[in-house]
ModelCIF file with pLDDT and N, C-alpha, C, O atoms, coordinates in Angstrom:
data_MODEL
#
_entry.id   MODEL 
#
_entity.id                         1 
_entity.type                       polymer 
_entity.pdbx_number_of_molecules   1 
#
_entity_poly.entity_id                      1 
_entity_poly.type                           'polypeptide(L)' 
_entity_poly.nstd_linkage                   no 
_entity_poly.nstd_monomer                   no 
_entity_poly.pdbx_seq_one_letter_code       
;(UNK)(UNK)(UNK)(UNK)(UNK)(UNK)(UNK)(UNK)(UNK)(UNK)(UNK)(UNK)(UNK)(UNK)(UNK)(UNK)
(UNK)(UNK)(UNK)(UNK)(UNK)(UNK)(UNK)(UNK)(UNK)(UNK)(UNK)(UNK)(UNK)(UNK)(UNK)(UNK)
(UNK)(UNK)(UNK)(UNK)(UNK)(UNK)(UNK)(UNK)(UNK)(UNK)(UNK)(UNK)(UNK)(UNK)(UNK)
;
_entity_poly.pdbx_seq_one_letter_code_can   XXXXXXXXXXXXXXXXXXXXXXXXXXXXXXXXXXXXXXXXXXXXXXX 
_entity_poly.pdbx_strand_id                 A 
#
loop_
_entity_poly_seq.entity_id 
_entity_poly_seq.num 
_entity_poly_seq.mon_id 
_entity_poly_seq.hetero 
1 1  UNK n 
1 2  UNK n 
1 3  UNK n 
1 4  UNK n 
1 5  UNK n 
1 6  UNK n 
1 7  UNK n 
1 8  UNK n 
1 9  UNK n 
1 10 UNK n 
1 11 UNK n 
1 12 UNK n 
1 13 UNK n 
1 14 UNK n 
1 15 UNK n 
1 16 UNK n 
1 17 UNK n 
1 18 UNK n 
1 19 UNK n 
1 20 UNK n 
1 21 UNK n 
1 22 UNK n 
1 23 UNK n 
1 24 UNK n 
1 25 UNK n 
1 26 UNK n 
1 27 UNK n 
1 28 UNK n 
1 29 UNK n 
1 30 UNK n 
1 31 UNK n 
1 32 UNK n 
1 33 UNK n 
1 34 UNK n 
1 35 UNK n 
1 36 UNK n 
1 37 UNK n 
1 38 UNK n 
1 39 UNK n 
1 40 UNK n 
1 41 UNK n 
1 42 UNK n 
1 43 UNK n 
1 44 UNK n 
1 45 UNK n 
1 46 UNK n 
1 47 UNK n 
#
_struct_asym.id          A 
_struct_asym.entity_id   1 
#
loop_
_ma_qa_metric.id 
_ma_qa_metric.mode 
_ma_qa_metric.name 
_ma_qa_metric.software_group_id 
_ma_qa_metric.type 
1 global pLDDT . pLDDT 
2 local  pLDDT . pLDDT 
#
_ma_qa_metric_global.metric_id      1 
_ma_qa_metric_global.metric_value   91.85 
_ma_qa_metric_global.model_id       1 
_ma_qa_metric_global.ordinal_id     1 
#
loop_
_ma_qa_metric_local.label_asym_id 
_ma_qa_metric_local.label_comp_id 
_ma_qa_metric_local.label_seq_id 
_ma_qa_metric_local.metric_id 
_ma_qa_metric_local.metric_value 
_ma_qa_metric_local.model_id 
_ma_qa_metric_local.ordinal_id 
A UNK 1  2 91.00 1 1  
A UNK 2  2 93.00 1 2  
A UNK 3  2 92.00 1 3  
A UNK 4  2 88.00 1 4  
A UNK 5  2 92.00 1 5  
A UNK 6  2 93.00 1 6  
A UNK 7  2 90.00 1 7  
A UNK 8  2 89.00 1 8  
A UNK 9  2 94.00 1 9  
A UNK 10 2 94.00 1 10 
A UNK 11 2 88.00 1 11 
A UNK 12 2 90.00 1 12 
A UNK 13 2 94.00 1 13 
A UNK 14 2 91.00 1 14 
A UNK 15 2 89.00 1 15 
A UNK 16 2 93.00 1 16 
A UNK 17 2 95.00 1 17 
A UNK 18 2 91.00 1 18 
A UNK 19 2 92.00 1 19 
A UNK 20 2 95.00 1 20 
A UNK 21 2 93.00 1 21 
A UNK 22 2 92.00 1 22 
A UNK 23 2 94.00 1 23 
A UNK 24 2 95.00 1 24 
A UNK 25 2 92.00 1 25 
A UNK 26 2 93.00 1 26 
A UNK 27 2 94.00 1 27 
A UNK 28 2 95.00 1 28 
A UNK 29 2 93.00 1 29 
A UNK 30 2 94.00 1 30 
A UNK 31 2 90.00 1 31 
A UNK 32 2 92.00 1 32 
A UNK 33 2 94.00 1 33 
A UNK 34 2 95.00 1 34 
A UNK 35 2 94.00 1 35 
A UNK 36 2 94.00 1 36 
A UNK 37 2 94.00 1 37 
A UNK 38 2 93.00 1 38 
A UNK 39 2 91.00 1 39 
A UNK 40 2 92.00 1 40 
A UNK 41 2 93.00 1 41 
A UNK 42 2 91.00 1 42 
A UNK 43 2 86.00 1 43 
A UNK 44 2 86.00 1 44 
A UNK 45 2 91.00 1 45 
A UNK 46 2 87.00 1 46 
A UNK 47 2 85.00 1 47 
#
loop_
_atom_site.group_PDB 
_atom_site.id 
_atom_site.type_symbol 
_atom_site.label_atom_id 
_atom_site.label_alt_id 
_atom_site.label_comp_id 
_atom_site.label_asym_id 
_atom_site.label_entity_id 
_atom_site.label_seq_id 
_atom_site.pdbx_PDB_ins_code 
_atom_site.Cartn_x 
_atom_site.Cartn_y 
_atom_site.Cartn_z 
_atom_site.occupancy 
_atom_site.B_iso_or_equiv 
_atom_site.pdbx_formal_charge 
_atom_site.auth_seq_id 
_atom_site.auth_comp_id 
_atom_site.auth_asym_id 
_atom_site.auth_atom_id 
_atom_site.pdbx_PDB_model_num 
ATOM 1   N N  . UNK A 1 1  ? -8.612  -22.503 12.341  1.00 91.00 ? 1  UNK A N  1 
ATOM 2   C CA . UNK A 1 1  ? -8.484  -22.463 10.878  1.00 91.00 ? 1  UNK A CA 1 
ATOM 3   C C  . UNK A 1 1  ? -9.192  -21.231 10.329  1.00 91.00 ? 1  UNK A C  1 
ATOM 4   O O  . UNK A 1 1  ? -8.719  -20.554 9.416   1.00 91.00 ? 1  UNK A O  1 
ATOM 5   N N  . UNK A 1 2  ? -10.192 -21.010 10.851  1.00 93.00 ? 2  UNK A N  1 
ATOM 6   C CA . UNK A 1 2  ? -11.211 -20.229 10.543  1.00 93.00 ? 2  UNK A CA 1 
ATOM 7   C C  . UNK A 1 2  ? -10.151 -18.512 10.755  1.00 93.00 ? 2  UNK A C  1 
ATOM 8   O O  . UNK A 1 2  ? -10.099 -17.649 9.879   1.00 93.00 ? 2  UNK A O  1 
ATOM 9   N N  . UNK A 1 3  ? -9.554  -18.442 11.901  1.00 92.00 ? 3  UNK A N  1 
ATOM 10  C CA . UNK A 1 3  ? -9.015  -17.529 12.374  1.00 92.00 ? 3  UNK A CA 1 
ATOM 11  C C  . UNK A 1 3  ? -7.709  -16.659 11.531  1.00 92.00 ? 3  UNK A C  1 
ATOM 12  O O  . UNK A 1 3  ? -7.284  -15.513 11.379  1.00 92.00 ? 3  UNK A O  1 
ATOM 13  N N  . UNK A 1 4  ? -7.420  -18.100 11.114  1.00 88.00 ? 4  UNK A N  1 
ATOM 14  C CA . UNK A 1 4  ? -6.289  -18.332 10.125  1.00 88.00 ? 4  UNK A CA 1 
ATOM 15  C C  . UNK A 1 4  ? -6.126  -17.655 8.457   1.00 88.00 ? 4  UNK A C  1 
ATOM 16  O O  . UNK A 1 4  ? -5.273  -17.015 7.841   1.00 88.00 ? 4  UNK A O  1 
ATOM 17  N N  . UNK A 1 5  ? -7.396  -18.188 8.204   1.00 92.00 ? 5  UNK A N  1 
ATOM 18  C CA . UNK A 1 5  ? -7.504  -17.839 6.550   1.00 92.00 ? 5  UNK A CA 1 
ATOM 19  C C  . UNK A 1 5  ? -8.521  -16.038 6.732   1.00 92.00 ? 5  UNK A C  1 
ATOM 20  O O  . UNK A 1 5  ? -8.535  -15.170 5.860   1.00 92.00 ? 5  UNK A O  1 
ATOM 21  N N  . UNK A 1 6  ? -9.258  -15.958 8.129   1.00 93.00 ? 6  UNK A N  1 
ATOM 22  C CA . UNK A 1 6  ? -9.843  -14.321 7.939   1.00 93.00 ? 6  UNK A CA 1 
ATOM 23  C C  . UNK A 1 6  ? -8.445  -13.843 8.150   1.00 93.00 ? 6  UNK A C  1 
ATOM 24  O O  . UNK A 1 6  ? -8.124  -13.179 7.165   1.00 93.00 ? 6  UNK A O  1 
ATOM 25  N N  . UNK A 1 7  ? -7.456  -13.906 9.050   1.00 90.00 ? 7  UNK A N  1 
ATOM 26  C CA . UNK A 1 7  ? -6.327  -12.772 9.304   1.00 90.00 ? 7  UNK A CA 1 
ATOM 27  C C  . UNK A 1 7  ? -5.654  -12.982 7.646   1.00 90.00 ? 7  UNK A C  1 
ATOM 28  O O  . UNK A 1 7  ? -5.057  -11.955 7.326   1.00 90.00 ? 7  UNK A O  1 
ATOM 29  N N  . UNK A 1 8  ? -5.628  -13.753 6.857   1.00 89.00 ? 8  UNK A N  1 
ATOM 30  C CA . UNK A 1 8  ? -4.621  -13.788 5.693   1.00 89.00 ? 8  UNK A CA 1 
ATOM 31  C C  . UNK A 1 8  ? -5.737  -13.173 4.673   1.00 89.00 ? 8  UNK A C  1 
ATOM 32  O O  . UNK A 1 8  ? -5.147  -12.280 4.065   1.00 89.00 ? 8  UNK A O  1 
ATOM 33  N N  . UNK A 1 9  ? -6.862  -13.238 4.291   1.00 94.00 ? 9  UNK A N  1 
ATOM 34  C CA . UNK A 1 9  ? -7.948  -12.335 3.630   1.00 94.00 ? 9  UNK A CA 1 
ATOM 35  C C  . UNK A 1 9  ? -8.158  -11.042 4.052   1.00 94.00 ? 9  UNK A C  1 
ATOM 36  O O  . UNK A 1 9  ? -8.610  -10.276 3.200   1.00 94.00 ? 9  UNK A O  1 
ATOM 37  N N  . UNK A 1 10 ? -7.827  -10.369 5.747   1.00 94.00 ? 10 UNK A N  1 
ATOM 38  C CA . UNK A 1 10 ? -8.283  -9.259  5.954   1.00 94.00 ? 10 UNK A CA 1 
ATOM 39  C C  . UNK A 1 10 ? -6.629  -8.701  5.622   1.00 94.00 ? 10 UNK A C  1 
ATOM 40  O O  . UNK A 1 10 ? -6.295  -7.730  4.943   1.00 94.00 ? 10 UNK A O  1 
ATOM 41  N N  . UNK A 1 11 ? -5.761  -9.681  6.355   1.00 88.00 ? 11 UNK A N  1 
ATOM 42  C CA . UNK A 1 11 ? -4.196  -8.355  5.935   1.00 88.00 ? 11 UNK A CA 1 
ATOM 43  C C  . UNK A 1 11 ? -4.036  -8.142  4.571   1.00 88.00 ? 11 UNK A C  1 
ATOM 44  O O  . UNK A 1 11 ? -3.698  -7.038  4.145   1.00 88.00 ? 11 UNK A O  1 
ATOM 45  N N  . UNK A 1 12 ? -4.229  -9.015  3.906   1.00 90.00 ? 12 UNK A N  1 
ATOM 46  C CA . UNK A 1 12 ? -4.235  -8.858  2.469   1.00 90.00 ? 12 UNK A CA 1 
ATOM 47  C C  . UNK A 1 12 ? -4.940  -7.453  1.794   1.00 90.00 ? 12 UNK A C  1 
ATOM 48  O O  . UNK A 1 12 ? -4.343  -6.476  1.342   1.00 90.00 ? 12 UNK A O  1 
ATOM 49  N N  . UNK A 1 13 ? -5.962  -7.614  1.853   1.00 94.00 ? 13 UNK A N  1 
ATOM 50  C CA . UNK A 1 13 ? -6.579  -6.269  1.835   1.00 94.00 ? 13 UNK A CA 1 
ATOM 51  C C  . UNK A 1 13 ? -6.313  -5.360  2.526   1.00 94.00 ? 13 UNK A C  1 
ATOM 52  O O  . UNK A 1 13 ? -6.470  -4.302  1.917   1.00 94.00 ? 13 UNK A O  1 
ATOM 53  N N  . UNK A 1 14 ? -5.800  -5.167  4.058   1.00 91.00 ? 14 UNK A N  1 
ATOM 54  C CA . UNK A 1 14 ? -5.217  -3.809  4.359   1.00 91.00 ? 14 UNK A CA 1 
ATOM 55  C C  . UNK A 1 14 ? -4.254  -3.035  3.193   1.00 91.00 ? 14 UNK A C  1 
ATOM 56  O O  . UNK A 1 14 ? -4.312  -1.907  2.702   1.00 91.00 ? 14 UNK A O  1 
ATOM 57  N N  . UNK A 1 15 ? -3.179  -4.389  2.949   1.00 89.00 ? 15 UNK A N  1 
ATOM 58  C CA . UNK A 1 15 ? -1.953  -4.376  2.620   1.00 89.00 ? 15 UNK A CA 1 
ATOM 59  C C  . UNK A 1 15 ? -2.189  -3.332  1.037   1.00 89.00 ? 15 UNK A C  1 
ATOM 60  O O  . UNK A 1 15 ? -1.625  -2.276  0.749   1.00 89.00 ? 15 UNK A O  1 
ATOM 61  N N  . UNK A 1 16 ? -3.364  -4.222  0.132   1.00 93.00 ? 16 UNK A N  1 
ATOM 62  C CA . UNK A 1 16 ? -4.058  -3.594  -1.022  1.00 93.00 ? 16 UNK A CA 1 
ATOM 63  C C  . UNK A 1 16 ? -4.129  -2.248  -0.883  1.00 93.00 ? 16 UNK A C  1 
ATOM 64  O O  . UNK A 1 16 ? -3.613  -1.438  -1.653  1.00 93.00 ? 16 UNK A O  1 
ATOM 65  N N  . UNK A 1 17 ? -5.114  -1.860  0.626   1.00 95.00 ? 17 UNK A N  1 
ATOM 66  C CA . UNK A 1 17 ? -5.676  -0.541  0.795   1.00 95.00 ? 17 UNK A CA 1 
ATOM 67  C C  . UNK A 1 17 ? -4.426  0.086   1.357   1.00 95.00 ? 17 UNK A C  1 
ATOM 68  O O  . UNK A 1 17 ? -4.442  1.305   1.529   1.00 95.00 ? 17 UNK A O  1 
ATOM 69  N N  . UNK A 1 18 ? -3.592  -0.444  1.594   1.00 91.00 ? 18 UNK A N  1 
ATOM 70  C CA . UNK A 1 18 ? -2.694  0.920   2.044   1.00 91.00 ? 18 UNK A CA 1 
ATOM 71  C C  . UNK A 1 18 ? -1.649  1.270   0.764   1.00 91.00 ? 18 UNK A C  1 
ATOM 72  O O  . UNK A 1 18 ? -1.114  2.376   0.686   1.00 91.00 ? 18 UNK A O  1 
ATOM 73  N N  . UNK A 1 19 ? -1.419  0.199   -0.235  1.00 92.00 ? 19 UNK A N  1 
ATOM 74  C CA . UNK A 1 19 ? -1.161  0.568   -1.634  1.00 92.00 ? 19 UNK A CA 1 
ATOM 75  C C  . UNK A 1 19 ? -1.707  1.779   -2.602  1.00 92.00 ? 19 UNK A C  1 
ATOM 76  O O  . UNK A 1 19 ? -1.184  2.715   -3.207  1.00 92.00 ? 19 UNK A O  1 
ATOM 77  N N  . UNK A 1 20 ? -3.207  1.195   -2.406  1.00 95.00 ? 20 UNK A N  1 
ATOM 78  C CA . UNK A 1 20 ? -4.044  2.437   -3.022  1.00 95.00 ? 20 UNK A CA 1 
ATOM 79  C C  . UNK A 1 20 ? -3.534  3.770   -2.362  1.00 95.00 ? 20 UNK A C  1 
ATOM 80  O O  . UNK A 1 20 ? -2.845  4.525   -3.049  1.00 95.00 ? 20 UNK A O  1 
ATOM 81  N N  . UNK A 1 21 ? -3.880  4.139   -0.884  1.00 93.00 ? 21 UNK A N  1 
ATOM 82  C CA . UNK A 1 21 ? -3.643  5.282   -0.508  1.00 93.00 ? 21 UNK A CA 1 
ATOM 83  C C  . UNK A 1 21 ? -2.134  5.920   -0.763  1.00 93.00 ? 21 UNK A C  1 
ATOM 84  O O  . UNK A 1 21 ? -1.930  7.123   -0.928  1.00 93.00 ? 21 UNK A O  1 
ATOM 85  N N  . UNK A 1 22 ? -1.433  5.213   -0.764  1.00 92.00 ? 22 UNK A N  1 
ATOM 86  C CA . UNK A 1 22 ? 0.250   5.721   -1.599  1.00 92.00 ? 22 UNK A CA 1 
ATOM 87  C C  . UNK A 1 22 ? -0.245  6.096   -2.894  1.00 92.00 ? 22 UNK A C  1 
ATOM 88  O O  . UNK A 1 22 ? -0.014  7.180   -3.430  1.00 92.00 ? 22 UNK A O  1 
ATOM 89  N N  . UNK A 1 23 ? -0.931  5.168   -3.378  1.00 94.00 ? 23 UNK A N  1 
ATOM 90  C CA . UNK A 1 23 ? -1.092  5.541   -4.803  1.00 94.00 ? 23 UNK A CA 1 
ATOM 91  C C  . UNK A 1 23 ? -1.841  7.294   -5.193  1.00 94.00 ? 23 UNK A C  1 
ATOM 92  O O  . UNK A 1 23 ? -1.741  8.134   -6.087  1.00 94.00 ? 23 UNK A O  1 
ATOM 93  N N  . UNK A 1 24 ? -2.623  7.110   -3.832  1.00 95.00 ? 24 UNK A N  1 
ATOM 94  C CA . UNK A 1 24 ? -3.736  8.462   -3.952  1.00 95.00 ? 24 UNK A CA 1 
ATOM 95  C C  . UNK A 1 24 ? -2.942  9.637   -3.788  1.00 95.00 ? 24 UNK A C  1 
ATOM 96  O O  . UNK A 1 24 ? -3.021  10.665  -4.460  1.00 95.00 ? 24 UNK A O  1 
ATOM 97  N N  . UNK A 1 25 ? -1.649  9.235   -2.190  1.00 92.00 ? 25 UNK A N  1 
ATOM 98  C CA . UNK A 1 25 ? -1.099  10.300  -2.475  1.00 92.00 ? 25 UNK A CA 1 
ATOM 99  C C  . UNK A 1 25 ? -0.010  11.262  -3.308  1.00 92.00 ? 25 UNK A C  1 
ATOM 100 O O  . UNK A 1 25 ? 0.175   12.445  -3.594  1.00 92.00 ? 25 UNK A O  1 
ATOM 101 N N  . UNK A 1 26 ? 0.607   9.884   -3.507  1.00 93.00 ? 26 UNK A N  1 
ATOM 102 C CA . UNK A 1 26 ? 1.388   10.477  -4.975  1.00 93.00 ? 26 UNK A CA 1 
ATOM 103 C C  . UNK A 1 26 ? 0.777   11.253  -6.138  1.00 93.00 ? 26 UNK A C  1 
ATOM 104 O O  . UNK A 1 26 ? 1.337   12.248  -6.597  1.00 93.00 ? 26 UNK A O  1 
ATOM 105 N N  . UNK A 1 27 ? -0.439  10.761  -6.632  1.00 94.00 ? 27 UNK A N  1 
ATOM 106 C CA . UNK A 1 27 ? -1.737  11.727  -7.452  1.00 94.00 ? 27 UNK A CA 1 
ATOM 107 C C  . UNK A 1 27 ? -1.819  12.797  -7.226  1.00 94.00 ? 27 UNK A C  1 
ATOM 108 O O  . UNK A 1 27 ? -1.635  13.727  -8.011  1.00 94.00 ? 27 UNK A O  1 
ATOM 109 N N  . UNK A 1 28 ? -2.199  12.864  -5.770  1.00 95.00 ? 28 UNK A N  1 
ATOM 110 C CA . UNK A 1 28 ? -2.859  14.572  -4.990  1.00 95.00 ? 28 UNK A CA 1 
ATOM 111 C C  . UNK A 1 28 ? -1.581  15.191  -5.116  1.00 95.00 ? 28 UNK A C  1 
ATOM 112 O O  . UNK A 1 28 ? -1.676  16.124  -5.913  1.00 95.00 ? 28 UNK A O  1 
ATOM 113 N N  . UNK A 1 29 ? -0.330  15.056  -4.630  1.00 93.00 ? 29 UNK A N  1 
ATOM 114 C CA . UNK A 1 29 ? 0.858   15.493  -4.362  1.00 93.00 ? 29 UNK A CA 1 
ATOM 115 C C  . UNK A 1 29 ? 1.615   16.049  -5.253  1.00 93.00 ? 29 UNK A C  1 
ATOM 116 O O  . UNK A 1 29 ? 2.496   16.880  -5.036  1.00 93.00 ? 29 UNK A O  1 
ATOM 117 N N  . UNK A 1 30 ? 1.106   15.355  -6.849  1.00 94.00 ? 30 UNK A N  1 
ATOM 118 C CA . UNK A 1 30 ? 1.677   15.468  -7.581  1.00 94.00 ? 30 UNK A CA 1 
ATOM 119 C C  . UNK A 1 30 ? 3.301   15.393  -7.897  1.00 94.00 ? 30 UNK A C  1 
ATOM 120 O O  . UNK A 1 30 ? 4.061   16.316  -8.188  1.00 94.00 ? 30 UNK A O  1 
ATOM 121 N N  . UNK A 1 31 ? 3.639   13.653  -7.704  1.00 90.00 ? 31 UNK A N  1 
ATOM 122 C CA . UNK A 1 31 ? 4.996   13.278  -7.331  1.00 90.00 ? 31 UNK A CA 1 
ATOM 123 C C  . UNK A 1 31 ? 5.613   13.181  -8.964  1.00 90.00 ? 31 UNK A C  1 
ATOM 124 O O  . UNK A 1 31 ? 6.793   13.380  -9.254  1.00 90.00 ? 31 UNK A O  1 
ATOM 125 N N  . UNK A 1 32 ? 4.846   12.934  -9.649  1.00 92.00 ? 32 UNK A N  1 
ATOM 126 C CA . UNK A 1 32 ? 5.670   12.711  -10.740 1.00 92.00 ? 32 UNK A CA 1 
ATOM 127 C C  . UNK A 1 32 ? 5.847   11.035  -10.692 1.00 92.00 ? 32 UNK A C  1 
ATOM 128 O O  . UNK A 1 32 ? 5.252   10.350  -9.860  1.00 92.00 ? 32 UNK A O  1 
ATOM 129 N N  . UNK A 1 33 ? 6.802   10.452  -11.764 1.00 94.00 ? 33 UNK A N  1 
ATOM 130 C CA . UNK A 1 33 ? 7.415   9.636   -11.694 1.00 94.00 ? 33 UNK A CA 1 
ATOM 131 C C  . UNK A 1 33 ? 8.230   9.273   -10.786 1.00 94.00 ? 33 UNK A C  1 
ATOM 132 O O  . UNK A 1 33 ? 7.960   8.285   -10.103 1.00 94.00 ? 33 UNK A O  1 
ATOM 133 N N  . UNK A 1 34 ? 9.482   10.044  -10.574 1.00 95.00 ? 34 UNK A N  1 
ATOM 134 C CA . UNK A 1 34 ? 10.076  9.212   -9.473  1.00 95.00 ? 34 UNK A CA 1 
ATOM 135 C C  . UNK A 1 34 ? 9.946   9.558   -8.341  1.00 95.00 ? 34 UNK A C  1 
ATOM 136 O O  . UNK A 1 34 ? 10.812  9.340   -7.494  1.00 95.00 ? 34 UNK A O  1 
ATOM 137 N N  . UNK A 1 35 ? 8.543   10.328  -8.032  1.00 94.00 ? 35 UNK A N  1 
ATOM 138 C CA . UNK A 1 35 ? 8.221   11.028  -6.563  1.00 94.00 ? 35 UNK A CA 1 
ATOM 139 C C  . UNK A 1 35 ? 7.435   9.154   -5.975  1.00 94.00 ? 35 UNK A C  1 
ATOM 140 O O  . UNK A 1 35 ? 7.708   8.474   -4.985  1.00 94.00 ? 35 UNK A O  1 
ATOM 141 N N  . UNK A 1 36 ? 6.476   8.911   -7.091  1.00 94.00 ? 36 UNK A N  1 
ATOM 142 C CA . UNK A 1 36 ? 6.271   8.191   -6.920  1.00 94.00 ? 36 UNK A CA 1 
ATOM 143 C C  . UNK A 1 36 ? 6.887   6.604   -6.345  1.00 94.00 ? 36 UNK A C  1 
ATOM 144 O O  . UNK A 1 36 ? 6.622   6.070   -5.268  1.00 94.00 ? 36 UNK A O  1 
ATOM 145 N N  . UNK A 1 37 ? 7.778   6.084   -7.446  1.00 94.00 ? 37 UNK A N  1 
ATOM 146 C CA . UNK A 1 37 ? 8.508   5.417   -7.360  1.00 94.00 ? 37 UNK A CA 1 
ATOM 147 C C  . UNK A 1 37 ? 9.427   5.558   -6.019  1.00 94.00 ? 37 UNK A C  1 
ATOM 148 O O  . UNK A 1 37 ? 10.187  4.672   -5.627  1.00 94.00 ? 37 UNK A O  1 
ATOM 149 N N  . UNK A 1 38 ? 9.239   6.774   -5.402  1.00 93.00 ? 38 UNK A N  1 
ATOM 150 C CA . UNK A 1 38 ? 10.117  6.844   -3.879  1.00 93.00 ? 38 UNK A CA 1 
ATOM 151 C C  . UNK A 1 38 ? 8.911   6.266   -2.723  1.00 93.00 ? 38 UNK A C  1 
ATOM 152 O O  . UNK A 1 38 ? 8.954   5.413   -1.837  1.00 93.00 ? 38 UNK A O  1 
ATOM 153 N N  . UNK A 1 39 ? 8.163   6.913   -3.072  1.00 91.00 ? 39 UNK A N  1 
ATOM 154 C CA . UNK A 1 39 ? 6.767   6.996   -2.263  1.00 91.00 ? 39 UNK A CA 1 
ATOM 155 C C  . UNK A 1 39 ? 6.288   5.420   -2.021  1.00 91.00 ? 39 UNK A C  1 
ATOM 156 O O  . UNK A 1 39 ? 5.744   5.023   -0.990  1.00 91.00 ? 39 UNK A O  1 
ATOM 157 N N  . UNK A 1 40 ? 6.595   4.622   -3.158  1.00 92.00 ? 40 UNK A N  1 
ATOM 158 C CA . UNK A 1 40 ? 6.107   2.864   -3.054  1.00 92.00 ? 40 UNK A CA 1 
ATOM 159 C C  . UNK A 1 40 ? 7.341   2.312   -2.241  1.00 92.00 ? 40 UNK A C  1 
ATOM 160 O O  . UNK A 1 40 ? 7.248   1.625   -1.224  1.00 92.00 ? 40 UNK A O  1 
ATOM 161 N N  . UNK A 1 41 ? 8.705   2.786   -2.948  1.00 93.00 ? 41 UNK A N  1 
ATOM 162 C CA . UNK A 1 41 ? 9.687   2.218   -2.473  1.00 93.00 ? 41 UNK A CA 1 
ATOM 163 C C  . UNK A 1 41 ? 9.786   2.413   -0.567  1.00 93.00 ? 41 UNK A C  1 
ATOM 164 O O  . UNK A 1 41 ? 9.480   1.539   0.244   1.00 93.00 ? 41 UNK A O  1 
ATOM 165 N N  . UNK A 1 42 ? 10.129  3.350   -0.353  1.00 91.00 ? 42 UNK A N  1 
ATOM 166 C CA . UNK A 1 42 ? 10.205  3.579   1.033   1.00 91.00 ? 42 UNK A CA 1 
ATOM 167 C C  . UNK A 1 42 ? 8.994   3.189   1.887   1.00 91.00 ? 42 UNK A C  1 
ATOM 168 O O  . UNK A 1 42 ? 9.234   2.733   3.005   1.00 91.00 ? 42 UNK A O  1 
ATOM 169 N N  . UNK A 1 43 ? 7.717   3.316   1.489   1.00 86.00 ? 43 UNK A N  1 
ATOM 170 C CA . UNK A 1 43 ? 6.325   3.116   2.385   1.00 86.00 ? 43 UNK A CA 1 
ATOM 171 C C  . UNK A 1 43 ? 6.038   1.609   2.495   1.00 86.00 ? 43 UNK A C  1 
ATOM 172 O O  . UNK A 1 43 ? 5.353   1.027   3.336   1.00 86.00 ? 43 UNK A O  1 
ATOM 173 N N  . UNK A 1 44 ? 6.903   0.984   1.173   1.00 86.00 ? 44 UNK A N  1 
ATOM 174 C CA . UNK A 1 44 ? 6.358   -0.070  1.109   1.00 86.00 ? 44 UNK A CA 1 
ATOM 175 C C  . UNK A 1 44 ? 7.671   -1.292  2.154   1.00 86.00 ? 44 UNK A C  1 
ATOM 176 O O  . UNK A 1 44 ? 7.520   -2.228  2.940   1.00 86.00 ? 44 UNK A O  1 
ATOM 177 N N  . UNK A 1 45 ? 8.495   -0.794  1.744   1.00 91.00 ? 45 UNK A N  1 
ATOM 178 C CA . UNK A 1 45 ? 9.537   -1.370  2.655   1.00 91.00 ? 45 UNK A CA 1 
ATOM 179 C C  . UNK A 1 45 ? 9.239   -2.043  3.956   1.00 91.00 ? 45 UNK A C  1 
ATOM 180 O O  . UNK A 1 45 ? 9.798   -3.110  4.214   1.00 91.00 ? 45 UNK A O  1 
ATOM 181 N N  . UNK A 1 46 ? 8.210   -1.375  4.984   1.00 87.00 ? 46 UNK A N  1 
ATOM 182 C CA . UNK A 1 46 ? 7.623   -1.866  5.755   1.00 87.00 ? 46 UNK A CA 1 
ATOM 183 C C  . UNK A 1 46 ? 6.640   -3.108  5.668   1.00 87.00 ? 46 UNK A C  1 
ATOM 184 O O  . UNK A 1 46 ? 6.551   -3.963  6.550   1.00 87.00 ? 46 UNK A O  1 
ATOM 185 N N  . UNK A 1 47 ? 5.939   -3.095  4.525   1.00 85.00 ? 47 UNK A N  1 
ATOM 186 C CA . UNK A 1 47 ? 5.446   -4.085  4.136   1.00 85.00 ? 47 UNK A CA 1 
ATOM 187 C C  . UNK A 1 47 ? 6.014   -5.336  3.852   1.00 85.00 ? 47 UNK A C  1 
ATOM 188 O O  . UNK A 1 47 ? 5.306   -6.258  3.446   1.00 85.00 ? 47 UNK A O  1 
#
């Protein structure tokens, strides 16, 4: 159980932190709007 609810609290937060870093790089990259909106869409797909 124990094993259970850390893997669903820690992926969760990967999942968060790898949001942010899309988010960071669209910023640095300077994607714009729909650079962005590509950048969530496609990266996130995997998710």
């Amino acid at each position: 159980v124990f094993s259970q609810i850390a893997m669903l609290v820690f992926l969760t937060g990967l999942i968060v932190w790898m949001g942010f870093i899309v988010w960071d790089l669209a910023k640095k990259s300077q994607a714009g709007k729909f650079g962005t909106i590509a950048l969530f869409t496609v990266l996130g797909a995997g998710v």
